[in-house]
Protein backbone atom coordinates (compact mmCIF):
# COMPACT_ATOMS: atom_id res chain seq x y z
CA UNK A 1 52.35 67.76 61.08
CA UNK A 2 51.32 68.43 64.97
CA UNK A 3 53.65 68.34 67.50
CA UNK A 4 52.11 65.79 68.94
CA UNK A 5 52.52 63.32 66.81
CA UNK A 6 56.18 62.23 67.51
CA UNK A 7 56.80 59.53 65.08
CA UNK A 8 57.06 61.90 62.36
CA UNK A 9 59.89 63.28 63.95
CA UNK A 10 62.52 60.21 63.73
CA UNK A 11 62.73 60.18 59.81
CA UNK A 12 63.69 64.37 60.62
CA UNK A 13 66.35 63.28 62.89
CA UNK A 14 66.99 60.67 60.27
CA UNK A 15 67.51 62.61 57.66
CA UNK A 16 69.66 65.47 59.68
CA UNK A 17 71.53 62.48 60.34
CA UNK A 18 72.90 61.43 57.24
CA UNK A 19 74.19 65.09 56.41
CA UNK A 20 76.61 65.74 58.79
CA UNK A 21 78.52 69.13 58.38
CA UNK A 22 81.40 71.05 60.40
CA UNK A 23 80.66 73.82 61.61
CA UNK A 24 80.06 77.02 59.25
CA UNK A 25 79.74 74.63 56.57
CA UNK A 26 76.38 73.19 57.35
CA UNK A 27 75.06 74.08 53.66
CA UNK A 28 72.93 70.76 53.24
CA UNK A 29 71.31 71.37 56.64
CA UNK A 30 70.57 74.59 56.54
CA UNK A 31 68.66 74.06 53.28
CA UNK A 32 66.89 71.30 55.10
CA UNK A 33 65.81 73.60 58.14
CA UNK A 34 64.51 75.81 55.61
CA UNK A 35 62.51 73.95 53.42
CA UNK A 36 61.01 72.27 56.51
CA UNK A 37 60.37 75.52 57.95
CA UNK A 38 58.81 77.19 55.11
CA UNK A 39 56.46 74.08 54.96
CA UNK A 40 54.64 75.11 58.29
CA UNK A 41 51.55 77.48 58.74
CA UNK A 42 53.50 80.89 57.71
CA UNK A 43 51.32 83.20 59.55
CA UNK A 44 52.90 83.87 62.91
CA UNK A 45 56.34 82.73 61.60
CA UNK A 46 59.33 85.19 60.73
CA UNK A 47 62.77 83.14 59.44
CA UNK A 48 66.43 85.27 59.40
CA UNK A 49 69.51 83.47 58.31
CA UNK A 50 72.98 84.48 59.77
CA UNK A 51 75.63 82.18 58.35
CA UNK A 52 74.95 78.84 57.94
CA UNK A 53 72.29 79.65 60.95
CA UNK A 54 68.76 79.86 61.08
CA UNK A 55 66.74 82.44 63.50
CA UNK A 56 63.17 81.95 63.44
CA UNK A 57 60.33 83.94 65.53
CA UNK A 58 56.95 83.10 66.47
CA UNK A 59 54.75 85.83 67.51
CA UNK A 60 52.51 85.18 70.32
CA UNK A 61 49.02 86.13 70.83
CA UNK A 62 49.33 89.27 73.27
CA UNK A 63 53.42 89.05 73.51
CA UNK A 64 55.28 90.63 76.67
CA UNK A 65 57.95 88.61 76.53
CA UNK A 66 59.97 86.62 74.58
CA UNK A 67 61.23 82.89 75.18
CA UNK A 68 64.07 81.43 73.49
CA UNK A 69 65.26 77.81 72.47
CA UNK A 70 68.86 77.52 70.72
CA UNK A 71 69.58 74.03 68.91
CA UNK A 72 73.12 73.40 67.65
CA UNK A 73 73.93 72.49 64.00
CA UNK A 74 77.48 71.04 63.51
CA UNK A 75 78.75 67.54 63.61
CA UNK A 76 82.12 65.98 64.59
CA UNK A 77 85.12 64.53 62.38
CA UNK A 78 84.42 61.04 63.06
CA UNK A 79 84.11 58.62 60.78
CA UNK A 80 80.36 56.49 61.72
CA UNK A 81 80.72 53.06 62.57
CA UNK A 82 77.32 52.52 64.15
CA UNK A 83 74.57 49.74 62.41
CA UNK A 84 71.88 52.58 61.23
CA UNK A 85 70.70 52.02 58.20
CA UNK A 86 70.65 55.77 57.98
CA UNK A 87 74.32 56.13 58.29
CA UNK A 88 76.38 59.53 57.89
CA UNK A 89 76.58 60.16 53.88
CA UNK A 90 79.55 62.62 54.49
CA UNK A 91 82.54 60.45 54.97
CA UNK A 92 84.68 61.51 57.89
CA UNK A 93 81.50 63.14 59.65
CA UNK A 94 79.30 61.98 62.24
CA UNK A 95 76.55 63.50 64.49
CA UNK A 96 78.14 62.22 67.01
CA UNK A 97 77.34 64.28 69.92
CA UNK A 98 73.47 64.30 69.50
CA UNK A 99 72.66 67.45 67.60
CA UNK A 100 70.50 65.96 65.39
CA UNK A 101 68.34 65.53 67.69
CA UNK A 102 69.04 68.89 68.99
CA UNK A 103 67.62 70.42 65.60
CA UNK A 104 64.73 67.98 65.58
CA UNK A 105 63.68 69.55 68.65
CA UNK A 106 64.10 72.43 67.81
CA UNK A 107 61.32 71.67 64.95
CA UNK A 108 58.88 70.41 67.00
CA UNK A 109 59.02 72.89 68.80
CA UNK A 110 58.72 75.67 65.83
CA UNK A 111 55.89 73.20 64.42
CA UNK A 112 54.10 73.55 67.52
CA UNK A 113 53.61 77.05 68.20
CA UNK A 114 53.16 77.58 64.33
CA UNK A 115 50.29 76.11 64.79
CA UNK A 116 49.34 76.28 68.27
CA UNK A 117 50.97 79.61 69.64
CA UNK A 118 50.92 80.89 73.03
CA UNK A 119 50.89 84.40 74.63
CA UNK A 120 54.24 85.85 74.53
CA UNK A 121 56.92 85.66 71.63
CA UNK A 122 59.23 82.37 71.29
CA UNK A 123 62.60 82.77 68.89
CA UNK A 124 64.21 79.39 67.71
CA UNK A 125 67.98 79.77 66.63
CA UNK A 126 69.52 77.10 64.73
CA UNK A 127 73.58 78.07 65.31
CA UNK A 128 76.28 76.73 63.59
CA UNK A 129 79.65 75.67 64.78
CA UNK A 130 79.04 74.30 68.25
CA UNK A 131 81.84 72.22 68.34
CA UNK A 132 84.30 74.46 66.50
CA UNK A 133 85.39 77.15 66.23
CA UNK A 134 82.24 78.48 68.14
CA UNK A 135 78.91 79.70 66.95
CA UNK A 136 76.93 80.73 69.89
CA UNK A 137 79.58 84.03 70.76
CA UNK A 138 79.48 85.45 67.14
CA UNK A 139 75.65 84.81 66.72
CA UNK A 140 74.84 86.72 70.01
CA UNK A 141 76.79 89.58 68.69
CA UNK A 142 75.21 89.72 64.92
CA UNK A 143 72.61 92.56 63.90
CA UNK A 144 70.40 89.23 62.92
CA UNK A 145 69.30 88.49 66.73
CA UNK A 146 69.67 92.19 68.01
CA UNK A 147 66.25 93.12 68.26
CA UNK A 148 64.72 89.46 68.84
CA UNK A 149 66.97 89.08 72.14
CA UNK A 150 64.95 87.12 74.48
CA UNK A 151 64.28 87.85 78.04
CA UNK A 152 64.88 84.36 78.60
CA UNK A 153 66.69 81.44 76.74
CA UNK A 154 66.33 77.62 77.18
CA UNK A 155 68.94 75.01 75.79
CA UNK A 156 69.27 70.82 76.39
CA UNK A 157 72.19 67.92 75.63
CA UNK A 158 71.13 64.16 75.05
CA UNK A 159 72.92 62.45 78.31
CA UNK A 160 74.30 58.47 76.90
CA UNK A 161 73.77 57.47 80.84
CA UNK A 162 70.55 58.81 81.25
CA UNK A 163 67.47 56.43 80.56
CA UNK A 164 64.97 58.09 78.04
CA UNK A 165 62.43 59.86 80.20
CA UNK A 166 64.97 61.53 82.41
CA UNK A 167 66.01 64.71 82.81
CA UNK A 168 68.91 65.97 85.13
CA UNK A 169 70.30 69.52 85.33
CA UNK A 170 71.36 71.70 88.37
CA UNK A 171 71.22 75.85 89.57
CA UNK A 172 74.52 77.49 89.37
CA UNK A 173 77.78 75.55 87.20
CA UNK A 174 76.69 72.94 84.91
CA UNK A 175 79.22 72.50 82.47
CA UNK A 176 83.06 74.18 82.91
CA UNK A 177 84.66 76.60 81.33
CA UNK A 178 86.87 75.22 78.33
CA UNK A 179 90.04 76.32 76.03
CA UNK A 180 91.43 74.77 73.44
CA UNK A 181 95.40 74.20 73.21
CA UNK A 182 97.84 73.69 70.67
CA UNK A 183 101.51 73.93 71.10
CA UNK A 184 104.43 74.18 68.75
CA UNK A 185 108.25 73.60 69.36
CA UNK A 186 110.80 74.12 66.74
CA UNK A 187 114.39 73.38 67.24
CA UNK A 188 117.22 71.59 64.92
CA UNK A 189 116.66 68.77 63.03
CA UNK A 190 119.35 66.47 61.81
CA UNK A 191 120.69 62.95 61.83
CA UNK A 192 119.91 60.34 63.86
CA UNK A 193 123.71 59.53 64.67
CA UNK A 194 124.51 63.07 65.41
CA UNK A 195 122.21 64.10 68.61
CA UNK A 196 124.71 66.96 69.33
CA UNK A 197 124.38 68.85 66.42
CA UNK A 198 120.53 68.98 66.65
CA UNK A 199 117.53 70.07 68.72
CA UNK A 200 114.85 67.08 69.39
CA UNK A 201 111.84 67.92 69.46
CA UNK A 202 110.51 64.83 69.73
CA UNK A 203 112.41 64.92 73.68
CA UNK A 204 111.17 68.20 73.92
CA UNK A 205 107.70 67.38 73.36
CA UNK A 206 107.74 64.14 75.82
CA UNK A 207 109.28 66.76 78.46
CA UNK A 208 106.65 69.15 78.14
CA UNK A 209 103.86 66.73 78.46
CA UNK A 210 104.77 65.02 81.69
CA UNK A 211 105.62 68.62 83.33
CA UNK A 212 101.68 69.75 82.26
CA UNK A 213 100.88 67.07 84.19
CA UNK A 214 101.83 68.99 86.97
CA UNK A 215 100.26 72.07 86.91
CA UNK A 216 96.69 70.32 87.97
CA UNK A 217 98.53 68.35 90.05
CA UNK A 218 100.88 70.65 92.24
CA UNK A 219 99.53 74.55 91.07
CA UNK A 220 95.41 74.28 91.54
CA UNK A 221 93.61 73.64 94.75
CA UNK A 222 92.72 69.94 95.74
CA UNK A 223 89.60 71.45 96.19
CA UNK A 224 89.00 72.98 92.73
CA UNK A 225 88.92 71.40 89.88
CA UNK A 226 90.55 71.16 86.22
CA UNK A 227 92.15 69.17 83.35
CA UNK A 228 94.60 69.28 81.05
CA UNK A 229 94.84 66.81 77.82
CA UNK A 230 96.86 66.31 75.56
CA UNK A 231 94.67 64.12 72.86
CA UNK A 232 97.30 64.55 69.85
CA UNK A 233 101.42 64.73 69.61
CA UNK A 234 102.61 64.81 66.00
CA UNK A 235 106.44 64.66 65.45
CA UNK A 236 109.19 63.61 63.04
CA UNK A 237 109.10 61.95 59.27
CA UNK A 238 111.73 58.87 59.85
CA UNK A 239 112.79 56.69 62.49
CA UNK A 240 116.63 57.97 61.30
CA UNK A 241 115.94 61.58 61.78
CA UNK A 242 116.02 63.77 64.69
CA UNK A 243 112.48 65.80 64.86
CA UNK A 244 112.82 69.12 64.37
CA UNK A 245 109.70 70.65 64.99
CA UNK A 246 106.74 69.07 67.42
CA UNK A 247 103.13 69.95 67.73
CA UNK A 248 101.09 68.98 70.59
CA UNK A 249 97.31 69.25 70.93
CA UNK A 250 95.04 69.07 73.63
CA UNK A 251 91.96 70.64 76.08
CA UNK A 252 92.17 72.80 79.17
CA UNK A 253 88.80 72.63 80.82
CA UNK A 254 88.21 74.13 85.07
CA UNK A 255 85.36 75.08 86.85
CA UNK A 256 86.02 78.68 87.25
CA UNK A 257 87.14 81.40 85.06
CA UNK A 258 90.26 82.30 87.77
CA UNK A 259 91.55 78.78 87.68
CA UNK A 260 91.56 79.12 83.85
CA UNK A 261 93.81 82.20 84.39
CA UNK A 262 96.14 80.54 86.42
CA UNK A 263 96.84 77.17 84.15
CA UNK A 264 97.67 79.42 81.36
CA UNK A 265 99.87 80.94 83.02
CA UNK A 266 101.34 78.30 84.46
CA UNK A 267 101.69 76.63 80.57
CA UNK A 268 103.46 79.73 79.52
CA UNK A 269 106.11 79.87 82.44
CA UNK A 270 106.60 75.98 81.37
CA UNK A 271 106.71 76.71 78.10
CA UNK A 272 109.85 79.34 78.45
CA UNK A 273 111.71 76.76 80.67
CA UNK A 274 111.60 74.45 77.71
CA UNK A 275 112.74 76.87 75.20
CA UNK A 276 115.62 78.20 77.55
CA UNK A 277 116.27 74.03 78.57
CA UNK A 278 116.27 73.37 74.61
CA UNK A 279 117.48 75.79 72.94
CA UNK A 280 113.98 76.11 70.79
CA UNK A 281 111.14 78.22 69.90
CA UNK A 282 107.65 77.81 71.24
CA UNK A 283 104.55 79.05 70.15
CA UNK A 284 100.92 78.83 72.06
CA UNK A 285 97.51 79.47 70.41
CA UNK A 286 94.57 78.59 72.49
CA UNK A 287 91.98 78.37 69.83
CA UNK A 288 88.30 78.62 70.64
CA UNK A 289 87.35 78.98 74.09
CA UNK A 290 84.13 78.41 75.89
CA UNK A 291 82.55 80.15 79.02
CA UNK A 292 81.15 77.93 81.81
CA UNK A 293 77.49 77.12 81.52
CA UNK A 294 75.70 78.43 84.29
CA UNK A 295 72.46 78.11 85.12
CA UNK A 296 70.66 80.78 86.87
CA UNK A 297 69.44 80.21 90.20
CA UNK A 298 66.02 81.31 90.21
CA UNK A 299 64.63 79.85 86.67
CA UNK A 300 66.59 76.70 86.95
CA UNK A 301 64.69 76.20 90.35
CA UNK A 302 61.29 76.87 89.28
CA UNK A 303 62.15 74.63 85.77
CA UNK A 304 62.97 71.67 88.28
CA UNK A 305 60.04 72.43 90.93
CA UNK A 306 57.62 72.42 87.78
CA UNK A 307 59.43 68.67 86.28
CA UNK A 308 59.05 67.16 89.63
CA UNK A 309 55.42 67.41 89.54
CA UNK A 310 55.12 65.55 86.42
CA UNK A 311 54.41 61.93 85.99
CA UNK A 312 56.45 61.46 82.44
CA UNK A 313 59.69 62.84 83.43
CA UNK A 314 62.37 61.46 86.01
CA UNK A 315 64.05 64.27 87.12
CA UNK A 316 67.53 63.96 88.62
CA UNK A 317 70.04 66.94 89.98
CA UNK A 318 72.84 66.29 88.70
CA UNK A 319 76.64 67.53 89.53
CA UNK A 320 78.94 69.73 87.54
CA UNK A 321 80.58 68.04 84.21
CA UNK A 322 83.39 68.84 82.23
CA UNK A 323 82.14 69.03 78.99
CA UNK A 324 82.50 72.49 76.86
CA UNK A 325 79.76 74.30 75.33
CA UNK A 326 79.38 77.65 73.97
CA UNK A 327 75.91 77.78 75.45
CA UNK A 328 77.71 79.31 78.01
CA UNK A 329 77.79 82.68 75.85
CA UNK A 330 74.49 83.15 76.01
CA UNK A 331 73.69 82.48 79.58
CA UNK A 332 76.13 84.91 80.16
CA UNK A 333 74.91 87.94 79.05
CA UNK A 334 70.33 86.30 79.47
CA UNK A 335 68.98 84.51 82.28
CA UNK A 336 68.01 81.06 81.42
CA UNK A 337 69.62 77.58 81.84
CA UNK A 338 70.63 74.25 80.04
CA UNK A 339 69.76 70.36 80.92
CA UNK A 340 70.84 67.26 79.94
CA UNK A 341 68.15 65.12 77.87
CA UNK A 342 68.30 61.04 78.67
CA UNK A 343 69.21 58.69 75.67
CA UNK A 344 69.72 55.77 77.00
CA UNK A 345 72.86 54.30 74.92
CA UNK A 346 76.20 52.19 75.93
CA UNK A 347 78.64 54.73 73.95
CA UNK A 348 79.81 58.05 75.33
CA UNK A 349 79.36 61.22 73.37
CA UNK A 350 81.66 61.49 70.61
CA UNK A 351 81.90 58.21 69.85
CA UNK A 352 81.64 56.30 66.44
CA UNK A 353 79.06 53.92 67.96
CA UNK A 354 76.51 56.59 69.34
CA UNK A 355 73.06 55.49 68.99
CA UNK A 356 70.69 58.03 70.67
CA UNK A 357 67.21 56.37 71.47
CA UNK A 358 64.69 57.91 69.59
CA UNK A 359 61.76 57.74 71.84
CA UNK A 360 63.61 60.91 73.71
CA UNK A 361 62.67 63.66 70.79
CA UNK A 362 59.27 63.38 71.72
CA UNK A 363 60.16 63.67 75.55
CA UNK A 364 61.62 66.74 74.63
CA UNK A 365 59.54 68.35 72.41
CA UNK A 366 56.55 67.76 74.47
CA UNK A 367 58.31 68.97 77.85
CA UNK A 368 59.60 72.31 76.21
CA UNK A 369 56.32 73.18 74.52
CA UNK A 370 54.42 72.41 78.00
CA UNK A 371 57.49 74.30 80.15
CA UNK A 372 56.96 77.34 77.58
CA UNK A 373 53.41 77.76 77.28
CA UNK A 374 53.32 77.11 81.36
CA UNK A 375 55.97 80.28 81.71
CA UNK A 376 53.79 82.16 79.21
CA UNK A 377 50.55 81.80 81.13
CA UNK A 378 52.47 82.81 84.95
């Protein structure tokens, strides 16, 4: 199989498809990476697992640098309710959020330089656990990718609202920073005809999400911005009994790292008026949190200088989103940047009815494999 030859690729991205896993349980797909991997030209190929993650390098010809291309693994909770034929075989799972395709990229691309390598060194990591609890942190740190760094790293996201052919990404802040949040009160529970000799929780809970509200609202700049939501309030067992614990869960996402600081805090000060107001205990645990993607200046630039003078690719600067990635960690600590990939579909990401056009894997593969053996050759 040449890279070339795109059609090849949508029964990949069909088969990733139907074995949707969460993250650090992607087993099935793993095995599938592998044994599509180890059917490629072997010579210039070297393949490290880490996890449920896959790290493969090609060696270039006369290597002074090293390129890098990460593809996330994991798939959502989300039970499919689209018309493939090629559904999710996994009940309750979904790729949902495109990475699928992501992975099937990512194998073009590997299939390509297997057999067609350039001049400097390319690595390809598969990682596990985008959406949860977070891959792309623990993966940086593991002994696996210590000495196959690169010097530069390259990642994409199929846009829904982008037609197929596009391409839209920005220098600097391209997607924010983003914590999860889950919240537990406990107080007294007790009958429904007795109010005084209990603690609702249930009241406790509806307090405390109106006055989050207000910390966007009245405590960050109008300039600035952030959200808070709360996606998921669980209380009580009976319409006759008087909740006595209440969990709320949500998503704090901002655009900078200091506004993070200050919502937390914010929460916290909240959250000791409510137990002083209602007599209850509350616990916090922010869960997995994500650094902002940002895109490096300089690279970002000459990526979107060197799109604009092709004739296959609409390329569109976008603004700053809201979504979470963990991406993020790695742009952090190597220069490089991320772009959104166009799909072309009615239904937002994360949604049951998410049907990625196909003709965009080929868009991709072919633009990466040109943008890396271009960067190889300046």
């Amino acid at each position: 199989m040449t890279s070339g030859n795109f059609s090849t690729y949508i029964q990949v991205r069909r088969d990733l498809h139907q074995i949707p896993e969460p993250g650090f349980k992607e087993f099935k797909t793993q095995c599938y990476l592998l044994d599509y991997i180890a059917g490629l030209p072997q010579d210039r190929l070297e393949v490290r697992t880490w996890r449920t993650g896959i790290l493969v390098l090609i060696r270039g010809t006369a290597p002074k640098r090293r390129f890098g291309y990460r593809a996330d693994m994991d798939a959502l909770p989300i039970e499919e309710e689209t018309g493939y034929e090629f559904k999710s075989r996994h009940p309750g799972y979904m790729h949902a959020c495109g990475h699928d395709l992501h992975m099937t990229i990512g194998l073009g691309i590997v299939t390509h330089f297997a057999t067609e390598p350039m001049a400097d060194d390319l690595v390809v990591l598969f990682q596990p656990a985008e959406e949860g609890p977070g891959g792309a942190l623990p993966m940086l740190e593991s002994e696996e990718l210590a000495d196959w760094l690169p010097d530069q790293i390259v990642g994409l996201h199929i846009a829904p609202e982008y037609p197929v052919g596009t391409i839209a990404t920005r220098p600097g802040i391209l997607f924010a920073n983003t914590s999860e949040l889950f919240i537990d009160l406990t107080g007294v529970g007790g009958h429904a005809a007795y109010p005084h000799r209990a603690n609702d929780m249930v009241v406790a809970g509806s307090q405390l999400v109106g006055q989050l509200q207000t910390i966007v609202a009245r405590n960050i700049n109008p300039l600035d911005a952030a959200v808070i939501t709360i996606g998921k309030v669980e209380s009580g067992t009976k319409q006759n009994i008087i909740a006595e614990t209440a969990r709320l869960e949500g998503t704090i996402r901002t655009l900078s790292a200091e506004t993070m600081t200050v919502i937390k805090s914010r929460i916290e000060a909240l959250l000791r008026g409510i137990e002083a107001g209602f007599e209850c205990k509350a616990e916090i645990d922010y869960g997995s949190n994500y650094r902002q993607v940002f895109n490096e200046a300089q690279l970002t630039g000459e990526f979107m200088d060197w799109l604009d003078g092709r004739e296959d690719v609409q390329l569109v600067e976008c603004s700053e989103a809201m979504t979470g990635e963990d991406f993020g960690y790695f742009l952090e600590r190597i220069p490089g940047f991320m772009f959104w990939l166009g799909v072309d579909t009615p239904y937002g990401l994360h949604h049951a009815k998410l049907e990625p056009k196909e003709d965009a894997i080929g868009v991709a593969i072919q633009v990466m494999t040109d943008y890396f053996t271009w960067k190889s050759q300046s």
